[in-house]
Structure formats: C-alpha cells, structure tokens
N, C-alpha and C. Protein backbone atom coordinates (compact mmCIF):
# COMPACT_ATOMS: atom_id res chain seq x y z
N UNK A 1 -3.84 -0.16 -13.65
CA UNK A 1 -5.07 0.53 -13.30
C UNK A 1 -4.93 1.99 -13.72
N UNK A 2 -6.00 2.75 -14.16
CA UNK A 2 -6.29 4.13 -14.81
C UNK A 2 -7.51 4.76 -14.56
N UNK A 3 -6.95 5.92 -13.83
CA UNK A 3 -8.34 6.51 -13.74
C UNK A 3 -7.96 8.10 -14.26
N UNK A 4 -9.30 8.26 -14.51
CA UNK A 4 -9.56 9.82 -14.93
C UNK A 4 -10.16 10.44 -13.94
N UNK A 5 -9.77 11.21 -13.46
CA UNK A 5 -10.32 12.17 -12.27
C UNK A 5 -10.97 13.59 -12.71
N UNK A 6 -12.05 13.57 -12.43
CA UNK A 6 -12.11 15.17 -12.34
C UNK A 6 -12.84 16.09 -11.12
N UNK A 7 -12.52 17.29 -11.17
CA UNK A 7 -12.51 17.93 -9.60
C UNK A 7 -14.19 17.99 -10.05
N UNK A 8 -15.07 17.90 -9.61
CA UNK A 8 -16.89 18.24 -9.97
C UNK A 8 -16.78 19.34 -8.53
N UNK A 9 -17.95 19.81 -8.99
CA UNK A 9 -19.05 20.40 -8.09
C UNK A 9 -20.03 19.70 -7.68
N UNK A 10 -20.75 19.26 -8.76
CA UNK A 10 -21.32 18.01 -8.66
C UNK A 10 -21.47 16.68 -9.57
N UNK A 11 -21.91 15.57 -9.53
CA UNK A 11 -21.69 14.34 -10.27
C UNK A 11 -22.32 13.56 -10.14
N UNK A 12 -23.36 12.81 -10.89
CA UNK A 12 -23.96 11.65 -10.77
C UNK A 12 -24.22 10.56 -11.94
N UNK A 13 -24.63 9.17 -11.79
CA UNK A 13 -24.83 8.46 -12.41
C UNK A 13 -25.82 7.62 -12.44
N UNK A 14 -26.59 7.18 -13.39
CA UNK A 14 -27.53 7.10 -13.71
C UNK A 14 -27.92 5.73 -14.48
N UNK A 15 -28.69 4.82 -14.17
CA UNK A 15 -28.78 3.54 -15.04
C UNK A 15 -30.17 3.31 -15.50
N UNK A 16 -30.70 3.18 -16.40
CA UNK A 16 -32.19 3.45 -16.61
C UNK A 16 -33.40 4.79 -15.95
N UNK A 17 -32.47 5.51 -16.05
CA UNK A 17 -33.41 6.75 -15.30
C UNK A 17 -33.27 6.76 -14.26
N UNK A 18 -32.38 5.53 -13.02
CA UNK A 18 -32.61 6.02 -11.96
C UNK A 18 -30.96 5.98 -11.70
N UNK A 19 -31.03 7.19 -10.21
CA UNK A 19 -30.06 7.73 -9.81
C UNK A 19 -29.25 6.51 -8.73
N UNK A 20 -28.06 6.00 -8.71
CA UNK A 20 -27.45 5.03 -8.46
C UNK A 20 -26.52 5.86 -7.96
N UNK A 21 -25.70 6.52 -8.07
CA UNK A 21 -25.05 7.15 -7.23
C UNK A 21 -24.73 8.82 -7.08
N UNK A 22 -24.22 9.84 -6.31
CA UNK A 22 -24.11 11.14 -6.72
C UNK A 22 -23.33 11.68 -5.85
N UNK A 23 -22.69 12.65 -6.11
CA UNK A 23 -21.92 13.62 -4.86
C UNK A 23 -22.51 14.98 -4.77
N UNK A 24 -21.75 15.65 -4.53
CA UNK A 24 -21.30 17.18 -4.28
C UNK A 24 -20.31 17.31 -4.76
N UNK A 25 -19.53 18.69 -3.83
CA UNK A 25 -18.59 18.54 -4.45
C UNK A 25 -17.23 17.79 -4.30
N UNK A 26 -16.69 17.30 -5.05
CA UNK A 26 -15.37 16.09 -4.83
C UNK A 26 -14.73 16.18 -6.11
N UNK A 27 -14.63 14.59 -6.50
CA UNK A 27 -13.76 13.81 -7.56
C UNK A 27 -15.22 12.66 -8.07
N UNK A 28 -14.77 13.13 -9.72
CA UNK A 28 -15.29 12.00 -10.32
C UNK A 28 -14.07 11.03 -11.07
N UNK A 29 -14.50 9.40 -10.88
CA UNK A 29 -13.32 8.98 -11.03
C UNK A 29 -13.79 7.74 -11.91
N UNK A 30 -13.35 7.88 -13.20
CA UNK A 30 -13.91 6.90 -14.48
C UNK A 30 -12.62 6.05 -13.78
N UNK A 31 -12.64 4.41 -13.55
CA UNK A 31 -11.52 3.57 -13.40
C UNK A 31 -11.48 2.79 -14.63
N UNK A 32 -10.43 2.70 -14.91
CA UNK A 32 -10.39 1.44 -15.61
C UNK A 32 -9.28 0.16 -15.18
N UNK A 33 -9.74 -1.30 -15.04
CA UNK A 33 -9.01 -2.05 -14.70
C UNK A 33 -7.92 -2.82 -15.74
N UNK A 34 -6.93 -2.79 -15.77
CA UNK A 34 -6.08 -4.19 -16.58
C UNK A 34 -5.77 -5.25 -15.87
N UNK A 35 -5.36 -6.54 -16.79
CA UNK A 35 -5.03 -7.86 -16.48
C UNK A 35 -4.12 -7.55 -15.69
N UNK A 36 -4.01 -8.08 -14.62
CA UNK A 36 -2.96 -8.17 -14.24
C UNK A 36 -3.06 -7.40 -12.46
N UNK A 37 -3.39 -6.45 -12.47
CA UNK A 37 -4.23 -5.57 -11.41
C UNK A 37 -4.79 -5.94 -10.12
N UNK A 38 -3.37 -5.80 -9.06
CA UNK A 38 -3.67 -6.48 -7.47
C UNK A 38 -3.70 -5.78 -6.79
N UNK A 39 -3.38 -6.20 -5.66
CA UNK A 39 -3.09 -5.29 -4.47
C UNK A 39 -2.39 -4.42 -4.35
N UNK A 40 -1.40 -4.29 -4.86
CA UNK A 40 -0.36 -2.94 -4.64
C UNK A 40 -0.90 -1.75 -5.83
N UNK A 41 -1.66 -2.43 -6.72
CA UNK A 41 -1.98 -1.14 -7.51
C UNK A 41 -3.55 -0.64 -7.11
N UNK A 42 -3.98 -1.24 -6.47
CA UNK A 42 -5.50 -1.09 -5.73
C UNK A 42 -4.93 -0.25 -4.36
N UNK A 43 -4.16 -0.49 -3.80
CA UNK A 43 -3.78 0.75 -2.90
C UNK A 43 -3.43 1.70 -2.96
N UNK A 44 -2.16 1.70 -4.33
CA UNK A 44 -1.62 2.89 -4.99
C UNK A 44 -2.98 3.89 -5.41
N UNK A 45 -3.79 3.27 -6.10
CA UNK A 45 -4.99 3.85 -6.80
C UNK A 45 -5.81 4.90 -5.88
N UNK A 46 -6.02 4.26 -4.74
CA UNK A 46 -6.84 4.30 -3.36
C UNK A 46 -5.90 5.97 -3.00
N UNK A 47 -4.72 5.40 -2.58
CA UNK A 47 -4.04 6.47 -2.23
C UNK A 47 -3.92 7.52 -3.06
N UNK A 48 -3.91 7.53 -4.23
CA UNK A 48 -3.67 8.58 -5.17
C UNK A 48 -4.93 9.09 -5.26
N UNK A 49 -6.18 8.64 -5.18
CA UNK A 49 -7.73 9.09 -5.48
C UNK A 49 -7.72 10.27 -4.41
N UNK A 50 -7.42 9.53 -2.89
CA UNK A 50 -7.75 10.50 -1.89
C UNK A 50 -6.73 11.50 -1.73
N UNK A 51 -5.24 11.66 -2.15
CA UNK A 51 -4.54 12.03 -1.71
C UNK A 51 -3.89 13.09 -2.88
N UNK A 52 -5.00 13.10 -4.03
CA UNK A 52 -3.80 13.78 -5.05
C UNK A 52 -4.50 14.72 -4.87
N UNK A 53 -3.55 16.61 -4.83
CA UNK A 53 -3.89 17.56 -4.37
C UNK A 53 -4.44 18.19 -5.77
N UNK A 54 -5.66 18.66 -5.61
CA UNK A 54 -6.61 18.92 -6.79
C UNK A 54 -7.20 20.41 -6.44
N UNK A 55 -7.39 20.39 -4.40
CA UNK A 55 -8.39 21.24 -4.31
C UNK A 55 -7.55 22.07 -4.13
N UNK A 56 -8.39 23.61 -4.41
CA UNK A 56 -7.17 24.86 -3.70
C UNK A 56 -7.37 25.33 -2.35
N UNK A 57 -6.33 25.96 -1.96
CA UNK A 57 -5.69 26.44 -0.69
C UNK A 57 -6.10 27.50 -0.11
N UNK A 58 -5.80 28.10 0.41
CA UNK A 58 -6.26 29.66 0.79
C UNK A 58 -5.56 30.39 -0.10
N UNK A 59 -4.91 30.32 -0.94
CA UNK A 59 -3.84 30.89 -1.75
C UNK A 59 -4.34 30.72 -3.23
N UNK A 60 -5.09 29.78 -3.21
CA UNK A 60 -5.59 29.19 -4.72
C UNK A 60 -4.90 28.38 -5.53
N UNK A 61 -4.02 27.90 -4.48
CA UNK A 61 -3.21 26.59 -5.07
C UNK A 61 -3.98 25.61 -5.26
N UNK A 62 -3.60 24.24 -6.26
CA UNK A 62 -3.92 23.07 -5.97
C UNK A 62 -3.09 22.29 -5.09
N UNK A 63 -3.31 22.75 -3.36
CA UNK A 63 -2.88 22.07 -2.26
C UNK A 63 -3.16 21.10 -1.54
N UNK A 64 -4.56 21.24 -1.98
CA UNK A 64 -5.42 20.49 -0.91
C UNK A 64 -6.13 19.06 -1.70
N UNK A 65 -5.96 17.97 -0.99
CA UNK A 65 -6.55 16.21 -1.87
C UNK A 65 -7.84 15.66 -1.31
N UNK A 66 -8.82 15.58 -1.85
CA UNK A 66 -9.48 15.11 -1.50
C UNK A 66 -9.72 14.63 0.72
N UNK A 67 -8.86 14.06 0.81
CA UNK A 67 -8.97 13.92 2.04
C UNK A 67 -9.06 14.78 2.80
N UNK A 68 -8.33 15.83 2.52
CA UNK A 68 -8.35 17.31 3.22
C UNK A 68 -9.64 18.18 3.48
N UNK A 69 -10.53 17.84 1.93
CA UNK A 69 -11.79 18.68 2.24
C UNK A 69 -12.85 17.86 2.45
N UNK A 70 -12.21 16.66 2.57
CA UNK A 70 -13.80 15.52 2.78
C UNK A 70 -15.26 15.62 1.84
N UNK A 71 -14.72 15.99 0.72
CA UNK A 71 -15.68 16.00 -0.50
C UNK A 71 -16.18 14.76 -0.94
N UNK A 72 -16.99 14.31 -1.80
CA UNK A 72 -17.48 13.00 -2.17
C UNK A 72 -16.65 12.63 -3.22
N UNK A 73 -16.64 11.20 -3.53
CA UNK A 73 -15.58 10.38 -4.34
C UNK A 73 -16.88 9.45 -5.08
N UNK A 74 -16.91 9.77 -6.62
CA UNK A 74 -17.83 9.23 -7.45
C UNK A 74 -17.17 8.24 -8.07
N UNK A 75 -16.80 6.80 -7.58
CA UNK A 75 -16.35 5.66 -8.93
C UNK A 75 -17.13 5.15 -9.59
N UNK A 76 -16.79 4.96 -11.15
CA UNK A 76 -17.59 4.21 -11.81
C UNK A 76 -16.72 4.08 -12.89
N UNK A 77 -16.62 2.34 -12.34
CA UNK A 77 -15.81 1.83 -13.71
C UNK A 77 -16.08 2.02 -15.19
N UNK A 78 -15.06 2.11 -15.75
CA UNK A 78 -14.83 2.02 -17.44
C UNK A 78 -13.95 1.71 -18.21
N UNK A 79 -14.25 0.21 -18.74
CA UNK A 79 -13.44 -0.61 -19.46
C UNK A 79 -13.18 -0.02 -20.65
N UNK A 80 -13.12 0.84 -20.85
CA UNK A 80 -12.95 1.72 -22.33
C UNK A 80 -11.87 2.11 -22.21
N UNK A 81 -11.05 2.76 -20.55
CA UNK A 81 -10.37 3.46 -20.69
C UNK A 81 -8.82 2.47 -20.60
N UNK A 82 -9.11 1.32 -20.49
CA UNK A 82 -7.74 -0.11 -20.60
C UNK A 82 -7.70 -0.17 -21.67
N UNK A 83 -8.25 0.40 -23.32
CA UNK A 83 -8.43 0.03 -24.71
C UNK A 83 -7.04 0.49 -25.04
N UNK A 84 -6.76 -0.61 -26.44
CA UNK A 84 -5.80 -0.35 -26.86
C UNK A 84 -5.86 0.25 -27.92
N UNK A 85 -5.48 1.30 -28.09
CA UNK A 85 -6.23 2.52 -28.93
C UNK A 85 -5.05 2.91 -30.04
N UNK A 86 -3.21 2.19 -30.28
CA UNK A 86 -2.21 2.87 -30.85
C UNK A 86 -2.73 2.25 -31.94
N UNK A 87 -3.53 1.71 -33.02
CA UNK A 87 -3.63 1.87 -34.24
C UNK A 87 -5.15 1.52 -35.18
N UNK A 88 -5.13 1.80 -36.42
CA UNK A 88 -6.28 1.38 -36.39
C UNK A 88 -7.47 2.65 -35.93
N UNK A 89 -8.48 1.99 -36.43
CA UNK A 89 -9.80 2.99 -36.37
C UNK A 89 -10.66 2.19 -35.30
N UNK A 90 -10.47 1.65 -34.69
CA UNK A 90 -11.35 0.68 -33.69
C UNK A 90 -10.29 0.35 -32.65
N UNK A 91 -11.01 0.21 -31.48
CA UNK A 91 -10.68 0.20 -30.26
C UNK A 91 -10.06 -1.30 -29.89
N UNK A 92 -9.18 -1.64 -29.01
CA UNK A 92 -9.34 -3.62 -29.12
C UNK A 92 -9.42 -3.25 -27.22
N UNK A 93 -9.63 -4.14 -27.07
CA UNK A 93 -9.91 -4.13 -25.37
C UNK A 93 -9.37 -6.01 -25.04
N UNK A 94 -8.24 -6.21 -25.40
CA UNK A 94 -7.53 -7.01 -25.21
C UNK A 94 -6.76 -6.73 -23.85
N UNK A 95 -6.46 -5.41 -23.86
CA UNK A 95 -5.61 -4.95 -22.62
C UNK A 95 -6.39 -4.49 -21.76
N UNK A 96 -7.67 -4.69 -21.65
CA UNK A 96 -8.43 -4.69 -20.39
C UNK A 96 -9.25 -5.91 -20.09
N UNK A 97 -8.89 -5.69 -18.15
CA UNK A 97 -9.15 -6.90 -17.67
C UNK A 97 -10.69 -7.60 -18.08
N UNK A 98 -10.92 -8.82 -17.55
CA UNK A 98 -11.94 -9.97 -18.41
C UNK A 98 -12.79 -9.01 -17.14
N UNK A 99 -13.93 -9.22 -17.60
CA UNK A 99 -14.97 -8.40 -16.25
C UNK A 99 -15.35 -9.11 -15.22
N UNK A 100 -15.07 -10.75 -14.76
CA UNK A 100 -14.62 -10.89 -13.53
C UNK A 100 -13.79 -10.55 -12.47
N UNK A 101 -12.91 -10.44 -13.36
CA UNK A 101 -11.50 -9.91 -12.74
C UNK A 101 -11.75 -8.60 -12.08
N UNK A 102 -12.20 -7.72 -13.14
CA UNK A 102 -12.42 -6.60 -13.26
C UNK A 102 -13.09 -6.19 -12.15
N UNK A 103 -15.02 -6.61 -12.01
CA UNK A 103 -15.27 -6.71 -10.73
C UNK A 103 -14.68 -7.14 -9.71
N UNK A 104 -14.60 -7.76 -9.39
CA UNK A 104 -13.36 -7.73 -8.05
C UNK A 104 -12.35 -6.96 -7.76
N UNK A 105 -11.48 -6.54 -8.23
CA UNK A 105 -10.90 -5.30 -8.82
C UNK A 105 -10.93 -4.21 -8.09
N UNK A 106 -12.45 -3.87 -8.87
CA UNK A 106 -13.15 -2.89 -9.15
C UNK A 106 -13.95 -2.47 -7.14
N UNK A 107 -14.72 -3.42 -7.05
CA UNK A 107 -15.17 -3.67 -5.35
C UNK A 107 -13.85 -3.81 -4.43
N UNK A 108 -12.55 -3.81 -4.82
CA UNK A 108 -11.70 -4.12 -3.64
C UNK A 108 -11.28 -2.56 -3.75
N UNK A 109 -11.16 -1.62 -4.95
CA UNK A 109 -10.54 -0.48 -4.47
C UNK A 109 -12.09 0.30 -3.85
N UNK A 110 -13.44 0.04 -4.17
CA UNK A 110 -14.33 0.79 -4.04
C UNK A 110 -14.44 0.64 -2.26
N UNK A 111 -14.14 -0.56 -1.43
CA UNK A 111 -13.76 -0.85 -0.03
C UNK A 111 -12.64 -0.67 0.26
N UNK A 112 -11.57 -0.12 -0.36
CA UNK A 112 -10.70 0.46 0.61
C UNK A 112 -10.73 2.00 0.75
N UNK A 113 -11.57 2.26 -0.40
CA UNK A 113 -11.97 4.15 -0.56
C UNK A 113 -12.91 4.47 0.72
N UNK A 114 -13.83 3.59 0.54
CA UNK A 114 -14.95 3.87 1.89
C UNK A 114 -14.15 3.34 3.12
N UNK A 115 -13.66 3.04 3.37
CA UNK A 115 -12.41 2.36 4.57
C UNK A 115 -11.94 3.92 5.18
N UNK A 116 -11.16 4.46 3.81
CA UNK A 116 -10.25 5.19 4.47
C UNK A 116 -10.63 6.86 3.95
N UNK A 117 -11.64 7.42 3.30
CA UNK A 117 -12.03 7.89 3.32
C UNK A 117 -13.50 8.64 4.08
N UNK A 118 -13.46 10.02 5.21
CA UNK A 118 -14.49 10.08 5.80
C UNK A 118 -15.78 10.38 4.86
N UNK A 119 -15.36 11.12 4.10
CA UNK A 119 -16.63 11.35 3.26
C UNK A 119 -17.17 10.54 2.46
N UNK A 120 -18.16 10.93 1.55
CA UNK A 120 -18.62 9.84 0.58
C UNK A 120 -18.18 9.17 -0.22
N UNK A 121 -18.50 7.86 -0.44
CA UNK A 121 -17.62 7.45 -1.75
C UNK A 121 -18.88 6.42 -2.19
N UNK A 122 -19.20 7.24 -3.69
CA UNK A 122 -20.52 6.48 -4.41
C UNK A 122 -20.04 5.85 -5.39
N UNK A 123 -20.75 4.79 -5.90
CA UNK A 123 -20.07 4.27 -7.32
C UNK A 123 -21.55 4.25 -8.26
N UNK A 124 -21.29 3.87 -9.39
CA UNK A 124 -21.99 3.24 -10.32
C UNK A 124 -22.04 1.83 -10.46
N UNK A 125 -22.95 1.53 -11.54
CA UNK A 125 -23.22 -0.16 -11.63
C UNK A 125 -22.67 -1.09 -12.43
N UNK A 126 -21.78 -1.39 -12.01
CA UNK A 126 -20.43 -2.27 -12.95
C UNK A 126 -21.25 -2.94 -13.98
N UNK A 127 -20.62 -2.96 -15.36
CA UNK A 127 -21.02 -3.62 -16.61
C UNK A 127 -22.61 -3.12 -16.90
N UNK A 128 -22.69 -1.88 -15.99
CA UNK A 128 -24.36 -1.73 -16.87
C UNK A 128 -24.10 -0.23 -17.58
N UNK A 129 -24.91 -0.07 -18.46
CA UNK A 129 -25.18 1.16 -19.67
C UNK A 129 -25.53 2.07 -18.85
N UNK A 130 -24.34 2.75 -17.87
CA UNK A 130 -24.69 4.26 -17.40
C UNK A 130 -24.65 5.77 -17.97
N UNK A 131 -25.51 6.76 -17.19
CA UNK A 131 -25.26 8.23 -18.11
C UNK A 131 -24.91 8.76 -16.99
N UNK A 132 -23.77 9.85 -17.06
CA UNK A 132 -23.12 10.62 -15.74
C UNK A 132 -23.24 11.79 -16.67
N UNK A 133 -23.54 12.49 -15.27
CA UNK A 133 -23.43 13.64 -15.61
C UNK A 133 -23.09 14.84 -14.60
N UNK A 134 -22.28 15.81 -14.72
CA UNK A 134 -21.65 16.01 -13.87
C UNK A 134 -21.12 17.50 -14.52
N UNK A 135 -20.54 18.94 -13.48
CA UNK A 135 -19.69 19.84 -13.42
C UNK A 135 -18.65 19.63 -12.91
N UNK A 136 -17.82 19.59 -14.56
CA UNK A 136 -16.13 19.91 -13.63
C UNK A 136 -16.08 21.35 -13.31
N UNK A 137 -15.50 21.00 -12.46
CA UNK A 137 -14.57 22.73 -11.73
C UNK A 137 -13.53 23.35 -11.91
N UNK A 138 -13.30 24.22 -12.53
CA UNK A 138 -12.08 24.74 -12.80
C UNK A 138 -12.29 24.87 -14.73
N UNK A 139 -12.07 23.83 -15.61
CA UNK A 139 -12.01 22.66 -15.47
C UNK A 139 -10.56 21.99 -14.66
N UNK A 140 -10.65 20.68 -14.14
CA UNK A 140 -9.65 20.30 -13.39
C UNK A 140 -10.00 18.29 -13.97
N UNK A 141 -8.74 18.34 -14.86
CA UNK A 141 -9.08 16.54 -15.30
C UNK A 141 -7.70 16.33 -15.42
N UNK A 142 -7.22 14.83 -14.41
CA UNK A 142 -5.93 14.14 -14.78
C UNK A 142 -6.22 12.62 -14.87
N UNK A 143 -5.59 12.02 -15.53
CA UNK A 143 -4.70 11.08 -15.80
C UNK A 143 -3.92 10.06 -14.81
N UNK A 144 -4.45 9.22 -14.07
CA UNK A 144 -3.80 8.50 -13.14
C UNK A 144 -3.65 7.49 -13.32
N UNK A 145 -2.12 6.65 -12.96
CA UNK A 145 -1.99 5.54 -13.45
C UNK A 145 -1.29 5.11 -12.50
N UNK A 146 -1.96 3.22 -11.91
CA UNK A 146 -1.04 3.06 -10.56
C UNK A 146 -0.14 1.77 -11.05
C-alpha cells in the first residue's frame, strides 16, 4: 500500500461537477492499493495517515500528526500510484491490485480512519474520473509505504 500525503489547507474532490468530498485544513491522501494488501498493512497505513508528524509545533517543527490537530483526512484512491513505471514509456499496472480487491481494501482502511480518527475523514468515488483540487501548505508532500 502507497500513499501520497499532502499537508492542504484545503482539499476537495469532485466527480462530474459535483462535490463528493472536502476538508479544511488536514491531509490529502492519494492511496494506492497492491495485490497482496491486508490487514497489517491497512493498519500500518491507518496509523501512519493519522500519526505521521506533518503539522508544526509551537516551535515550527513538524511535531504535530494529524491526530494531534484533528484536521480533516481527504482519501481518494489511485491506482496509478501501484504502476510499474521502471521501464519503458508507458505505465503497466500489473502491480496494482484488480479493483475488487482494491475496493475492499480501499473501504477497510477508509473505516478504520473514521474509527479512530475524531475529525473528518472524506473520501472520493472509487474507480470514477475525479478532479481534486486542493492547497498544499508549506509545500509539505511524502511518500508512504506500509
């Protein structure tokens, strides 16, 4: 599992013109699922979403994780980001999960985020043609892999 995080101000997504999900300020979090992708990496994921320290401190550190400031949590899957991208001019998406899988997946980390997170946690509309759009902060974008 892989996600791209970034710290927003704000963030939303969008499927035919209409608004499907949005925050304030939080984490926007592109997921992507691979074959293979259970429970221990759906918790890892979970835990790392809410818990990786992004926001700053009184000091202006990046001390503070999501959980700390109870900001909103924007998921919305993207099978783009499981592509196997080392050669070649085209993408293969062999190494990302089949989109059954995927959904399920995808809804088991989006219920353990709203579980254990107080604040918001919005998603987008699995397998449909969304537009997000969104302010990062800082800028502030990582790389997570569970």
């Amino acid at each position: 599992m892989i996600s791209l995080i970034q710290r927003v101000s704000r963030a939303c997504v969008a499927v035919e013109d209409e608004t499907v999900g949005a925050i304030g300020p939080g984490l926007l979090a592109l997921v992507g699922i691979e074959p293979g992708d259970g429970d221990v990496q759906i918790e890892r994921m979970a835990q790392r979403l809410l818990g990786y320290r992004v926001f700053s401190d009184e000091a202006g550190r990046m001390n503070r994780a999501l959980a700390d400031t109870g900001g909103g949590l924007l998921l919305v899957s993207q099978f783009t980001l499981a592509a196997d991208t080392r050669s070649g001019m085209r993408p293969g998406f062999s190494t990302a999960a089949a989109p059954d899988e995927a959904a399920a997946t995808f809804a088991r980390l989006v219920g353990i985020c709203r579980e254990k997170h107080a604040g918001e946690v919005e998603t987008g509309r699995f397998g449909a043609h969304m537009e997000i759009s969104l302010v990062n902060d800082g800028p502030v974008t990582f790389l997570l892999k569970a």
